[in-house]
Structures are given as structure tokens and as C-alpha cells.
PDB file of N, CA and C in Angstrom:
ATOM      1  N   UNK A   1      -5.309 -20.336 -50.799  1.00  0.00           N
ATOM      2  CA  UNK A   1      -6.147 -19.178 -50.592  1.00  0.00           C
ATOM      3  C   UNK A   1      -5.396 -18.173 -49.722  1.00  0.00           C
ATOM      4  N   UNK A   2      -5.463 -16.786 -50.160  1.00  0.00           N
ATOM      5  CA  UNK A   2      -4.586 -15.874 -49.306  1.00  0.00           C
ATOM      6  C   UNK A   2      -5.449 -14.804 -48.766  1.00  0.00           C
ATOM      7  N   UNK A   3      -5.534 -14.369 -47.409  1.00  0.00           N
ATOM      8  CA  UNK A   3      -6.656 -13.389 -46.927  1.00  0.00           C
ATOM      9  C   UNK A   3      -6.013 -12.299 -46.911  1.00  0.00           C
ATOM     10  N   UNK A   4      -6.283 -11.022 -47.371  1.00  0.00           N
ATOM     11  CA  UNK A   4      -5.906  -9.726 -46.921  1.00  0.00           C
ATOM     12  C   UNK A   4      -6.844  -9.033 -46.293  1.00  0.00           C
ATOM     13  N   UNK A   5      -6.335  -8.477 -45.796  1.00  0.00           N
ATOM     14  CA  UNK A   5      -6.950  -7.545 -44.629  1.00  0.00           C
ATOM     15  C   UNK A   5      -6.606  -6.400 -44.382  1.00  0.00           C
ATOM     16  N   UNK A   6      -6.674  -4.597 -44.754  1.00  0.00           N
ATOM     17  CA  UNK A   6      -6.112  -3.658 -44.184  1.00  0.00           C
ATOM     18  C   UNK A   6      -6.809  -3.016 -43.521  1.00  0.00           C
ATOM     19  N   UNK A   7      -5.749  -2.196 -42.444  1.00  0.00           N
ATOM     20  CA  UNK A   7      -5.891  -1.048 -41.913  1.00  0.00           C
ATOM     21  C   UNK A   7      -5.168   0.294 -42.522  1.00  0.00           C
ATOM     22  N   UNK A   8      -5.651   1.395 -42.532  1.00  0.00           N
ATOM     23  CA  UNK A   8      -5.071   2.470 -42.614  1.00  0.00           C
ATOM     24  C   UNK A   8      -4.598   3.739 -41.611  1.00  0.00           C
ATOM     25  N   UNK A   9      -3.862   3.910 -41.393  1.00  0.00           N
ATOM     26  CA  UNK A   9      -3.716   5.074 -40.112  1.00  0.00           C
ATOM     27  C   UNK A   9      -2.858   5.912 -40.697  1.00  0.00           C
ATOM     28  N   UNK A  10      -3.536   7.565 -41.249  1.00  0.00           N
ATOM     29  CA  UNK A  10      -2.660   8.043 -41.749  1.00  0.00           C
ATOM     30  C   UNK A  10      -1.953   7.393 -42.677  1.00  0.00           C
ATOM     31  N   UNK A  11      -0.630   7.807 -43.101  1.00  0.00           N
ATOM     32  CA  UNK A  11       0.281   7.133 -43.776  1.00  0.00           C
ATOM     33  C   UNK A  11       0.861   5.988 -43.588  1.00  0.00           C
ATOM     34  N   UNK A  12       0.482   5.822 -42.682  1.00  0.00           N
ATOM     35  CA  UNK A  12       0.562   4.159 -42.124  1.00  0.00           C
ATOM     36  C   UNK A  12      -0.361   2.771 -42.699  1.00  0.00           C
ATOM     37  N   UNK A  13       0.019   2.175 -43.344  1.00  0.00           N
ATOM     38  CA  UNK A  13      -0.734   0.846 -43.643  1.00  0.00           C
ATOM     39  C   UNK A  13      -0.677  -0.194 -43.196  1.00  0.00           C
ATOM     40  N   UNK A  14      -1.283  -1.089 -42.722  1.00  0.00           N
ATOM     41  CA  UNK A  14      -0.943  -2.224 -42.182  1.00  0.00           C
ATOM     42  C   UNK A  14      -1.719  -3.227 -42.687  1.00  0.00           C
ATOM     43  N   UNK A  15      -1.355  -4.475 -43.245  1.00  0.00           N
ATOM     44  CA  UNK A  15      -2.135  -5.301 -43.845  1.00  0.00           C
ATOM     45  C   UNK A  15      -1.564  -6.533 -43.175  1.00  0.00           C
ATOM     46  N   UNK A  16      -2.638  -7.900 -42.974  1.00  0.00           N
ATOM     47  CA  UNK A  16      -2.739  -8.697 -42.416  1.00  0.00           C
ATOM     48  C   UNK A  16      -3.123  -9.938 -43.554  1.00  0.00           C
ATOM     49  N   UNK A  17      -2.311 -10.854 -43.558  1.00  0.00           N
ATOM     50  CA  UNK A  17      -2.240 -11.731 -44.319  1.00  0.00           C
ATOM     51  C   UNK A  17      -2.337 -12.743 -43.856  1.00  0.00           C
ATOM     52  N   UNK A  18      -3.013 -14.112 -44.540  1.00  0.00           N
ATOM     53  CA  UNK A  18      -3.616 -15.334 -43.766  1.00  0.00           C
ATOM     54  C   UNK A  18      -3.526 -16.455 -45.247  1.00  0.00           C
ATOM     55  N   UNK A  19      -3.377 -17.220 -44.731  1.00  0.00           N
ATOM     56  CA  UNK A  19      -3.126 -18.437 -45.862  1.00  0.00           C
ATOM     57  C   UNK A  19      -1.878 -18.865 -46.075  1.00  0.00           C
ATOM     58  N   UNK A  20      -1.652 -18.332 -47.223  1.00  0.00           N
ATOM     59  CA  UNK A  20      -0.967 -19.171 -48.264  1.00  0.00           C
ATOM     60  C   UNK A  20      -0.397 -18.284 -49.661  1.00  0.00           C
ATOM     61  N   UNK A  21       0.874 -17.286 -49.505  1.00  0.00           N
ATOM     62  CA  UNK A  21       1.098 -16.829 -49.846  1.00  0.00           C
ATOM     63  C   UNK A  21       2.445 -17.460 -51.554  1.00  0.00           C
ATOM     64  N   UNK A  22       1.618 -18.057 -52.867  1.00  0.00           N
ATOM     65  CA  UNK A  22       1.755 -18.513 -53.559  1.00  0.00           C
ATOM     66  C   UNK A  22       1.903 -18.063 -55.024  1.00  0.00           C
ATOM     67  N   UNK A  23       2.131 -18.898 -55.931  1.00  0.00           N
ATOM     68  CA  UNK A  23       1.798 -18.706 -57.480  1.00  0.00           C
ATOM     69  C   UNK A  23       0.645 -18.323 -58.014  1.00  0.00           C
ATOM     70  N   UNK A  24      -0.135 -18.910 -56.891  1.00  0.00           N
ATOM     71  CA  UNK A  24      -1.764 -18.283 -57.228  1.00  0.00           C
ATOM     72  C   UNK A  24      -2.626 -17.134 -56.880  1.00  0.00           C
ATOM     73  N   UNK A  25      -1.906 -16.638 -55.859  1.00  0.00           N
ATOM     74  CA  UNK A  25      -2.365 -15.847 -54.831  1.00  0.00           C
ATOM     75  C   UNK A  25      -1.623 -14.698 -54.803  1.00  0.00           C
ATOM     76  N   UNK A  26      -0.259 -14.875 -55.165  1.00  0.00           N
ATOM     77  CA  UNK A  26       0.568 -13.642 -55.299  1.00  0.00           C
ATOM     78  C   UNK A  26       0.004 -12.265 -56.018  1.00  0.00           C
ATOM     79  N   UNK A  27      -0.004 -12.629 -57.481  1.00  0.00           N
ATOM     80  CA  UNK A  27      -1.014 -11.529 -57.842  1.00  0.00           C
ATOM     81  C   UNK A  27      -1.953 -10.540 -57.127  1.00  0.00           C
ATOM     82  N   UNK A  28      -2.812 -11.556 -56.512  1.00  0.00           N
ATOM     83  CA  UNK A  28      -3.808 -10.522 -55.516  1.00  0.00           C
ATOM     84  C   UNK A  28      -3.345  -9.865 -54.623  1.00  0.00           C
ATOM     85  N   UNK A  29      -2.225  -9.931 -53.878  1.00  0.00           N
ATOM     86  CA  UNK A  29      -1.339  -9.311 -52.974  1.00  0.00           C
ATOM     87  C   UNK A  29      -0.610  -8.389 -53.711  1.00  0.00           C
ATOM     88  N   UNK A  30      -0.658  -8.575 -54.954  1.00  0.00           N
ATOM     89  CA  UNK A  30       0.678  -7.542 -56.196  1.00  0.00           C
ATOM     90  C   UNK A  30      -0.664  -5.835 -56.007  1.00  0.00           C
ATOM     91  N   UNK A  31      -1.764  -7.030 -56.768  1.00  0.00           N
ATOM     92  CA  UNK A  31      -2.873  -5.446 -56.981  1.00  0.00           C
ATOM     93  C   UNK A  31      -3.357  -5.148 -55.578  1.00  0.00           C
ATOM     94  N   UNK A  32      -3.694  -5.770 -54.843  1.00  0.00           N
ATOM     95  CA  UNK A  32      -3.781  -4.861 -53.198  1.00  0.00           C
ATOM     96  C   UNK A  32      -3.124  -3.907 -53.089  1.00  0.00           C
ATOM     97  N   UNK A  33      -1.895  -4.104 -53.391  1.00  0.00           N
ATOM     98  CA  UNK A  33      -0.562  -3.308 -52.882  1.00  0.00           C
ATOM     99  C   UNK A  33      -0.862  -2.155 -53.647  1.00  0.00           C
ATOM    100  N   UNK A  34      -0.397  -2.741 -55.226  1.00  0.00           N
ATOM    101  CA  UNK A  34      -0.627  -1.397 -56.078  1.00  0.00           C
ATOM    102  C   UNK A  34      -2.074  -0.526 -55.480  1.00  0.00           C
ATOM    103  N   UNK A  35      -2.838  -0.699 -55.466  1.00  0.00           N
ATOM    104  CA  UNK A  35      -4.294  -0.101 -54.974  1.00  0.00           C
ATOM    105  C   UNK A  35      -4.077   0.826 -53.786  1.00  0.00           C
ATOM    106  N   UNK A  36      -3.398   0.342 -52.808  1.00  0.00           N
ATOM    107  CA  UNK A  36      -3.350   0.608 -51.842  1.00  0.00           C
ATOM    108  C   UNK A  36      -2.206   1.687 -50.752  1.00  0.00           C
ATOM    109  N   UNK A  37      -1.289   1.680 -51.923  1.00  0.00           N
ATOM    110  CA  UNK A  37       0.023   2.093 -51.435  1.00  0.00           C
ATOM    111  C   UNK A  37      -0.083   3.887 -51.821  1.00  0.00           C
ATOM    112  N   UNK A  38      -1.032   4.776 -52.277  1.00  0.00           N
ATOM    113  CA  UNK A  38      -0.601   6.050 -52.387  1.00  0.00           C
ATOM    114  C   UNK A  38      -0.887   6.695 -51.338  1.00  0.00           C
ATOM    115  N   UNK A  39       0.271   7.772 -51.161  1.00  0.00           N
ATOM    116  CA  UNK A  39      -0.096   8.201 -49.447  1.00  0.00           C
ATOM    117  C   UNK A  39       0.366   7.576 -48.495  1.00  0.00           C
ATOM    118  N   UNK A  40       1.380   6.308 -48.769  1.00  0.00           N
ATOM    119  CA  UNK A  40       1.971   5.727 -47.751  1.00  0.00           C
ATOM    120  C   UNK A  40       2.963   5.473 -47.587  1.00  0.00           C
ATOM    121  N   UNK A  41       3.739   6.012 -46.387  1.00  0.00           N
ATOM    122  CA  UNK A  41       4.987   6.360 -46.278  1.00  0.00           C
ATOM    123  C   UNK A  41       5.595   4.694 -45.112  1.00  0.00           C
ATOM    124  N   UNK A  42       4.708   3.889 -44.641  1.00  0.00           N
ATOM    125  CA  UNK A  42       4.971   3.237 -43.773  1.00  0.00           C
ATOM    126  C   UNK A  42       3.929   1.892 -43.954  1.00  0.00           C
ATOM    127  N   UNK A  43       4.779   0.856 -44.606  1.00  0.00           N
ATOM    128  CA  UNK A  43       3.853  -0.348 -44.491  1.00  0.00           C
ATOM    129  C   UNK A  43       4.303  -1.244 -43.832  1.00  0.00           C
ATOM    130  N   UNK A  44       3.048  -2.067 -43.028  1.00  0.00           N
ATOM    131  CA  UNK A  44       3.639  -3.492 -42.143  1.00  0.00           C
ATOM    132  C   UNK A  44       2.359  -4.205 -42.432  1.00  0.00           C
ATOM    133  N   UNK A  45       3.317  -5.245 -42.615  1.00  0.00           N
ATOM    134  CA  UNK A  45       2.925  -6.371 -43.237  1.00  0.00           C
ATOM    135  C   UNK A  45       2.492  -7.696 -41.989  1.00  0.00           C
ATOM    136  N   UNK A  46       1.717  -7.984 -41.737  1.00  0.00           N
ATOM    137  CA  UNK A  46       1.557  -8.891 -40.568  1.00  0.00           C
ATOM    138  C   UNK A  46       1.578 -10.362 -41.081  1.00  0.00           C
ATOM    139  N   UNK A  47       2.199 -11.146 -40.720  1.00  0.00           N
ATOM    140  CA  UNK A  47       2.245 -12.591 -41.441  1.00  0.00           C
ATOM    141  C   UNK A  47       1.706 -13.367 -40.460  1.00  0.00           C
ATOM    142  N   UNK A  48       1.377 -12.794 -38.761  1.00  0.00           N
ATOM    143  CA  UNK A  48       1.201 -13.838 -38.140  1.00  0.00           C
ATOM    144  C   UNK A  48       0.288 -15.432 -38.414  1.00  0.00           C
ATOM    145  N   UNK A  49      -0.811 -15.065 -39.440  1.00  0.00           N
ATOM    146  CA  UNK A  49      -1.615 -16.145 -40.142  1.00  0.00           C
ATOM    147  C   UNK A  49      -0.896 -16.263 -41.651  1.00  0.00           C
ATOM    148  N   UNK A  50       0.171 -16.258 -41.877  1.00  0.00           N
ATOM    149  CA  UNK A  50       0.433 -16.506 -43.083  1.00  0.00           C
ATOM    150  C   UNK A  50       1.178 -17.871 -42.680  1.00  0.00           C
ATOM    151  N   UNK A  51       1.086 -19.153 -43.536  1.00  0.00           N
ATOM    152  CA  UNK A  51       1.553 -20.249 -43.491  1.00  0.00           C
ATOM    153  C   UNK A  51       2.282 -20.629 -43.873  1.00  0.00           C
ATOM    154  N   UNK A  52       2.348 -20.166 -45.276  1.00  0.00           N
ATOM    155  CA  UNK A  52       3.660 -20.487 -46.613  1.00  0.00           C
ATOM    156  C   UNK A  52       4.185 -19.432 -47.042  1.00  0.00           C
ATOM    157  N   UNK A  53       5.145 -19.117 -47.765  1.00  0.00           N
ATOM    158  CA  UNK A  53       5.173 -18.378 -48.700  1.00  0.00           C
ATOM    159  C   UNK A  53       5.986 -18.740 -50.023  1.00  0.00           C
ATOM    160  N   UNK A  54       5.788 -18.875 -51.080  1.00  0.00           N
ATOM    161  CA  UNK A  54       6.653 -19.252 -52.532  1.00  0.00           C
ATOM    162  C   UNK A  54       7.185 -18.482 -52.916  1.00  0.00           C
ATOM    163  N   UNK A  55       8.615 -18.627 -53.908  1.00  0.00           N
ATOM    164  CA  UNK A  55       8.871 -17.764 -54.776  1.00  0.00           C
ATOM    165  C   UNK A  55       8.035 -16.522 -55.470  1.00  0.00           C
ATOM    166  N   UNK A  56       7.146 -16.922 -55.940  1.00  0.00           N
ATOM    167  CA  UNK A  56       6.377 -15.893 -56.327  1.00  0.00           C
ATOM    168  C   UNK A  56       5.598 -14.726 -55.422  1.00  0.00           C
ATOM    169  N   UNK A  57       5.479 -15.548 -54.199  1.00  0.00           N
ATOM    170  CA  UNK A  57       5.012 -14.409 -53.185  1.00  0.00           C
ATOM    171  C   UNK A  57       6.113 -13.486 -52.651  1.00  0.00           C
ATOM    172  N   UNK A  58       7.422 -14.478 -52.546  1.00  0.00           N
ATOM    173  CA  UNK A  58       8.885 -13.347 -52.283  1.00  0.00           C
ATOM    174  C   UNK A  58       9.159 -12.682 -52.891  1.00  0.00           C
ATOM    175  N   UNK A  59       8.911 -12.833 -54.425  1.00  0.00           N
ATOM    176  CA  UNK A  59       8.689 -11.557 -55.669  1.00  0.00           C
ATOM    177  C   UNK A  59       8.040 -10.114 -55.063  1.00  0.00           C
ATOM    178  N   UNK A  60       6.340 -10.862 -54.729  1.00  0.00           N
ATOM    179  CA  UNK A  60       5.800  -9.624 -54.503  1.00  0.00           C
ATOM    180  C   UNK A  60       6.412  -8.733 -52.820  1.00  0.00           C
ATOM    181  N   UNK A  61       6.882  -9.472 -51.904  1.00  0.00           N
ATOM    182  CA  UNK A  61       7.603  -8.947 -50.866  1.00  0.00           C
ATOM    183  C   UNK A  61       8.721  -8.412 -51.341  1.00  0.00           C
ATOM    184  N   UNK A  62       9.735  -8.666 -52.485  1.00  0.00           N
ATOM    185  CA  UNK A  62      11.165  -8.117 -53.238  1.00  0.00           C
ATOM    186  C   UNK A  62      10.102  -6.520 -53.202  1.00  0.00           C
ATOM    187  N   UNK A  63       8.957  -6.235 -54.130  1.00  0.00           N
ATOM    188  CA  UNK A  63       8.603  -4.968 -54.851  1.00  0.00           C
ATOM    189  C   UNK A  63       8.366  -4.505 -54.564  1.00  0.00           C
ATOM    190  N   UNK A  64       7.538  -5.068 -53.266  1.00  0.00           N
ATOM    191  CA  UNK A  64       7.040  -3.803 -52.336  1.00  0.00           C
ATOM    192  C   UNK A  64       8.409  -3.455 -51.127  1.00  0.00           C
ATOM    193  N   UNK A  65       9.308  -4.236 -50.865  1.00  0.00           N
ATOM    194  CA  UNK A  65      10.289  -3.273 -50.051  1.00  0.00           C
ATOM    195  C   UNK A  65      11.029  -2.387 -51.224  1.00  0.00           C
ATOM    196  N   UNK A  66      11.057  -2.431 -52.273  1.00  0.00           N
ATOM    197  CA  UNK A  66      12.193  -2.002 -53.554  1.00  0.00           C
ATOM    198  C   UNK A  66      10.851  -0.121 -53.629  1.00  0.00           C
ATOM    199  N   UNK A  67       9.393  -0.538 -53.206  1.00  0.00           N
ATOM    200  CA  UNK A  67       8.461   0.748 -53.675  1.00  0.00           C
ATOM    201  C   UNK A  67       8.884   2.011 -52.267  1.00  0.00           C
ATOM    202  N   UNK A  68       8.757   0.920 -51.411  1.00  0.00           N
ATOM    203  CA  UNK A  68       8.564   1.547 -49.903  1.00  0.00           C
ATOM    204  C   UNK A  68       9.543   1.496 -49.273  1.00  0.00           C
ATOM    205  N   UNK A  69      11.043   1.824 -49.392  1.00  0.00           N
ATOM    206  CA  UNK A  69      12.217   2.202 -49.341  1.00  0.00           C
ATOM    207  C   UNK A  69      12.485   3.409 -49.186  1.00  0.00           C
ATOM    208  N   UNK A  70      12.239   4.235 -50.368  1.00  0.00           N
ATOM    209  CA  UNK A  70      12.583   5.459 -50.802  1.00  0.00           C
ATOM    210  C   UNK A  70      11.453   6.422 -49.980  1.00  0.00           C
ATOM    211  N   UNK A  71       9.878   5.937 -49.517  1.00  0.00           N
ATOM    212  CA  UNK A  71       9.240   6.206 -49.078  1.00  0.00           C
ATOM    213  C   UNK A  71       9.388   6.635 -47.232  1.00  0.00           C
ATOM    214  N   UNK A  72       9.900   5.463 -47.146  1.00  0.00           N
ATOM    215  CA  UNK A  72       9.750   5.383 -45.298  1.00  0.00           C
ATOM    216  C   UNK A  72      10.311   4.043 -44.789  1.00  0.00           C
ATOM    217  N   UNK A  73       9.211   3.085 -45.446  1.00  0.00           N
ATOM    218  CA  UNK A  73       9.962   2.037 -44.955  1.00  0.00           C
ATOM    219  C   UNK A  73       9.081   0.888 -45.066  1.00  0.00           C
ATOM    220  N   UNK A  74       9.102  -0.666 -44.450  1.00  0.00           N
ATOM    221  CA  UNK A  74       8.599  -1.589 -44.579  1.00  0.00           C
ATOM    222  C   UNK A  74       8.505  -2.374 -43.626  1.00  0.00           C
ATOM    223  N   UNK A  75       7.774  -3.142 -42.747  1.00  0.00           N
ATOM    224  CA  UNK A  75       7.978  -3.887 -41.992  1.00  0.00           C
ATOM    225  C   UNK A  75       7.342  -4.727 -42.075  1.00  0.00           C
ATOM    226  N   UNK A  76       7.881  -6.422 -41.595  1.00  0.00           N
ATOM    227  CA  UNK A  76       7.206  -7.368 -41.784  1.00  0.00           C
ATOM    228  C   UNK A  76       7.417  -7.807 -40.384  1.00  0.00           C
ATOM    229  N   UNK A  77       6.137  -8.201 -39.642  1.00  0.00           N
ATOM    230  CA  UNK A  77       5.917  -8.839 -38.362  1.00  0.00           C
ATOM    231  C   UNK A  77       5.077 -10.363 -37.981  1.00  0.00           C
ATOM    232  N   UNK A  78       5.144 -10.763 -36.862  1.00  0.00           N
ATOM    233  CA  UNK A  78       4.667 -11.755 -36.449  1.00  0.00           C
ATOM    234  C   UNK A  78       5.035 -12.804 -37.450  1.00  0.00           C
ATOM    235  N   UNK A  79       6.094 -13.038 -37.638  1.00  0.00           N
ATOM    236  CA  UNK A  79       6.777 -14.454 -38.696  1.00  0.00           C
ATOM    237  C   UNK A  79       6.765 -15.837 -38.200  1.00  0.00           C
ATOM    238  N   UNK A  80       6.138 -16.461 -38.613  1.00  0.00           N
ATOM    239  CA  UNK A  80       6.227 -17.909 -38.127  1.00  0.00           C
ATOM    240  C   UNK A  80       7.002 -18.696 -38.687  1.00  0.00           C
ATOM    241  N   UNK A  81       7.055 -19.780 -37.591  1.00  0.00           N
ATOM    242  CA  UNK A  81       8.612 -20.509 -37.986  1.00  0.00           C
ATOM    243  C   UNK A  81       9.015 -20.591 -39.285  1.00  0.00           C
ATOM    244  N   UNK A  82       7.696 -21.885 -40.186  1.00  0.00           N
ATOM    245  CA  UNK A  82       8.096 -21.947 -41.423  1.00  0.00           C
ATOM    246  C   UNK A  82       8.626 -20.977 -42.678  1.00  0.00           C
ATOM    247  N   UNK A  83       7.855 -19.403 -42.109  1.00  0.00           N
ATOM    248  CA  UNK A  83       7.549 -18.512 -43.327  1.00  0.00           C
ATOM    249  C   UNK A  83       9.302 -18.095 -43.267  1.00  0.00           C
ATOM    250  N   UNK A  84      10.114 -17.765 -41.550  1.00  0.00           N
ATOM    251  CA  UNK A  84      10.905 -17.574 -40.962  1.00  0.00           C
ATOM    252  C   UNK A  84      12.328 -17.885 -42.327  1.00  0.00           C
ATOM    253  N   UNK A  85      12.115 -19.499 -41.847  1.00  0.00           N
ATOM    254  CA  UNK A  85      12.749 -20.003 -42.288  1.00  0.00           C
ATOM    255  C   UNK A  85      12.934 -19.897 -44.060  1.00  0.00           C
ATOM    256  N   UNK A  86      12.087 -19.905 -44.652  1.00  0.00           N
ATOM    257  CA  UNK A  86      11.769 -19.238 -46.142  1.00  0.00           C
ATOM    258  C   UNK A  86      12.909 -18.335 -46.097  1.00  0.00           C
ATOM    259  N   UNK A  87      12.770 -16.832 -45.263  1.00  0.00           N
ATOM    260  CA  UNK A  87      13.537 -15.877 -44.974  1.00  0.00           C
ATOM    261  C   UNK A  87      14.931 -16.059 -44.926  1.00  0.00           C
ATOM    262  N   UNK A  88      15.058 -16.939 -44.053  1.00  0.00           N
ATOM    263  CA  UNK A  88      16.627 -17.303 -43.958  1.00  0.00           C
ATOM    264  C   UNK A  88      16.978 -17.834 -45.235  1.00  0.00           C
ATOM    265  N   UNK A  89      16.722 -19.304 -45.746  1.00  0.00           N
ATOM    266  CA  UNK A  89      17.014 -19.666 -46.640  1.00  0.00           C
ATOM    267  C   UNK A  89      17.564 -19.296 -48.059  1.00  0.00           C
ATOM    268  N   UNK A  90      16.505 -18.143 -48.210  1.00  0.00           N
ATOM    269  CA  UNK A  90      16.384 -17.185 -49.220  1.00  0.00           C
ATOM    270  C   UNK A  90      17.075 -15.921 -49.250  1.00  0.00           C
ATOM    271  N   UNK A  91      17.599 -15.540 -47.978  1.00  0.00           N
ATOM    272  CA  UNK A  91      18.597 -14.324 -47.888  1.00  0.00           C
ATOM    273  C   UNK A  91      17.701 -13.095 -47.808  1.00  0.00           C
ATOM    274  N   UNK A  92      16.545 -13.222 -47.356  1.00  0.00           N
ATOM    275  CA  UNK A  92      15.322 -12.106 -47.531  1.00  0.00           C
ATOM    276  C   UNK A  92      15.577 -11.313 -46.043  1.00  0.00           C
ATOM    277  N   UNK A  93      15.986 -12.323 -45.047  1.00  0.00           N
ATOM    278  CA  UNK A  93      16.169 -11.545 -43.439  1.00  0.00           C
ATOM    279  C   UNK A  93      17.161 -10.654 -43.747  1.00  0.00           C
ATOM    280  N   UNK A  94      17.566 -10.783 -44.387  1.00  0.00           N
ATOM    281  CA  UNK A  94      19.152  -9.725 -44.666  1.00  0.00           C
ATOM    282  C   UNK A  94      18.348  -8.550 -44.562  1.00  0.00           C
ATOM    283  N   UNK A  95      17.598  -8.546 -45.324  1.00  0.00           N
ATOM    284  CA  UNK A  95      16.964  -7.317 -46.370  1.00  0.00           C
ATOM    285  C   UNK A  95      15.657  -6.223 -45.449  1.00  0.00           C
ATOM    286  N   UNK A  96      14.746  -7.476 -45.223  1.00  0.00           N
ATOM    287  CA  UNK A  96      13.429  -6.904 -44.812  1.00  0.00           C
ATOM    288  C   UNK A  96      14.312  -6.741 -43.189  1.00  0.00           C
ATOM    289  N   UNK A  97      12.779  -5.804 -42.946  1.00  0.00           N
ATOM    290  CA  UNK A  97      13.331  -5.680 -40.988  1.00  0.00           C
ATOM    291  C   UNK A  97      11.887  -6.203 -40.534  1.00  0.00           C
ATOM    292  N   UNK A  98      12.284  -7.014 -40.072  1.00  0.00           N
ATOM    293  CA  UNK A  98      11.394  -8.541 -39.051  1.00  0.00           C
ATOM    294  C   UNK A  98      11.561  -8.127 -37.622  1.00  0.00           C
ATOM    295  N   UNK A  99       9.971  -8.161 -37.116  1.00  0.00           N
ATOM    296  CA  UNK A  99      10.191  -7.605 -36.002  1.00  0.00           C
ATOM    297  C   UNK A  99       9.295  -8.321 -35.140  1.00  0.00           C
TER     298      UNK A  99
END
């Protein structure tokens, strides 16, 4: 199960994620995003309640830094160990800016 949660400030978005970021769940995080992203020059992503994350959820983290690039930018915060480590493993810390 994956919780989203946003805020909006201005062009600023911030969404808060909780669970279990998966094969099953990814999707719903794909159309949030799409839904949610016009008008926004600045997204952060809060993982502090996020537990897992799968391939398929690193997909939807690949699309949305690949949307919100050209825009402004992306940030992903409050990373916990495991999700962390995902990051490393996967070559994703390279990429995203973890803060």
C-alpha cells in the first residue's frame, strides 16, 4: 500500500509518500504525478515514511526527474536507510539530489 500526500506552494510541490513504493503501487504515484505536475517548476518528494522501493517505483522516480529537469528541478528527502541503499545500489544517488 503506498500513501500520497500533497502540498502545493506556488510552483512548488511537495508530496509525501508512506508505504511501499512497488509493482502495484507505482502506477498510482505515475497518475498523481501526471495530475499534479502543471505549474510546477519544483518538486520534493519526501520518503521519510516510505519503506521500500522496487524497480518499478525507480521507473516512476527515473520520469519524473527526466519531466522536472528541464523545469527546475527535483528533490528527494528524508531517505531511509533501506530506500538509501536501493539508491546506491542502483546508481540513482548519482542522479537524484538527496537531501
Amino acid at each position: 500500500m503506498l500513501g500520497i500526500r500533497t502540498e502545493r506552494d506556488g510552483a512548488e510541490l511537495r508530496m509525501y509518500l508512506s508505504g511501499r513504493l512497488d509493482t502495484g503501487t507505482a502506477p498510482e504515484l505515475e497518475s498523481s504525478l501526471r495530475e499534479s505536475l502543471d505549474g510546477v517548476d519544483e518538486l520534493v518528494l519526501d520518503l521519510k515514511e516510505l519503506v521500500y522501493v522496487s524497480s518499478a517505483g525507480l521507473r516512476v522516480l527515473l520520469s519524473a526527474q527526466k519531466v522536472m529537469g528541464p523545469r527546475g528541478g527535483m528533490v528527494v528527502c528524508n531517505v531511509n536507510n533501506d530506500v538509501q541503499d536501493v539508491f546506491d545500489m542502483t546508481g540513482f544517488s548519482d542522479f537524484l539530489t538527496i537531501v
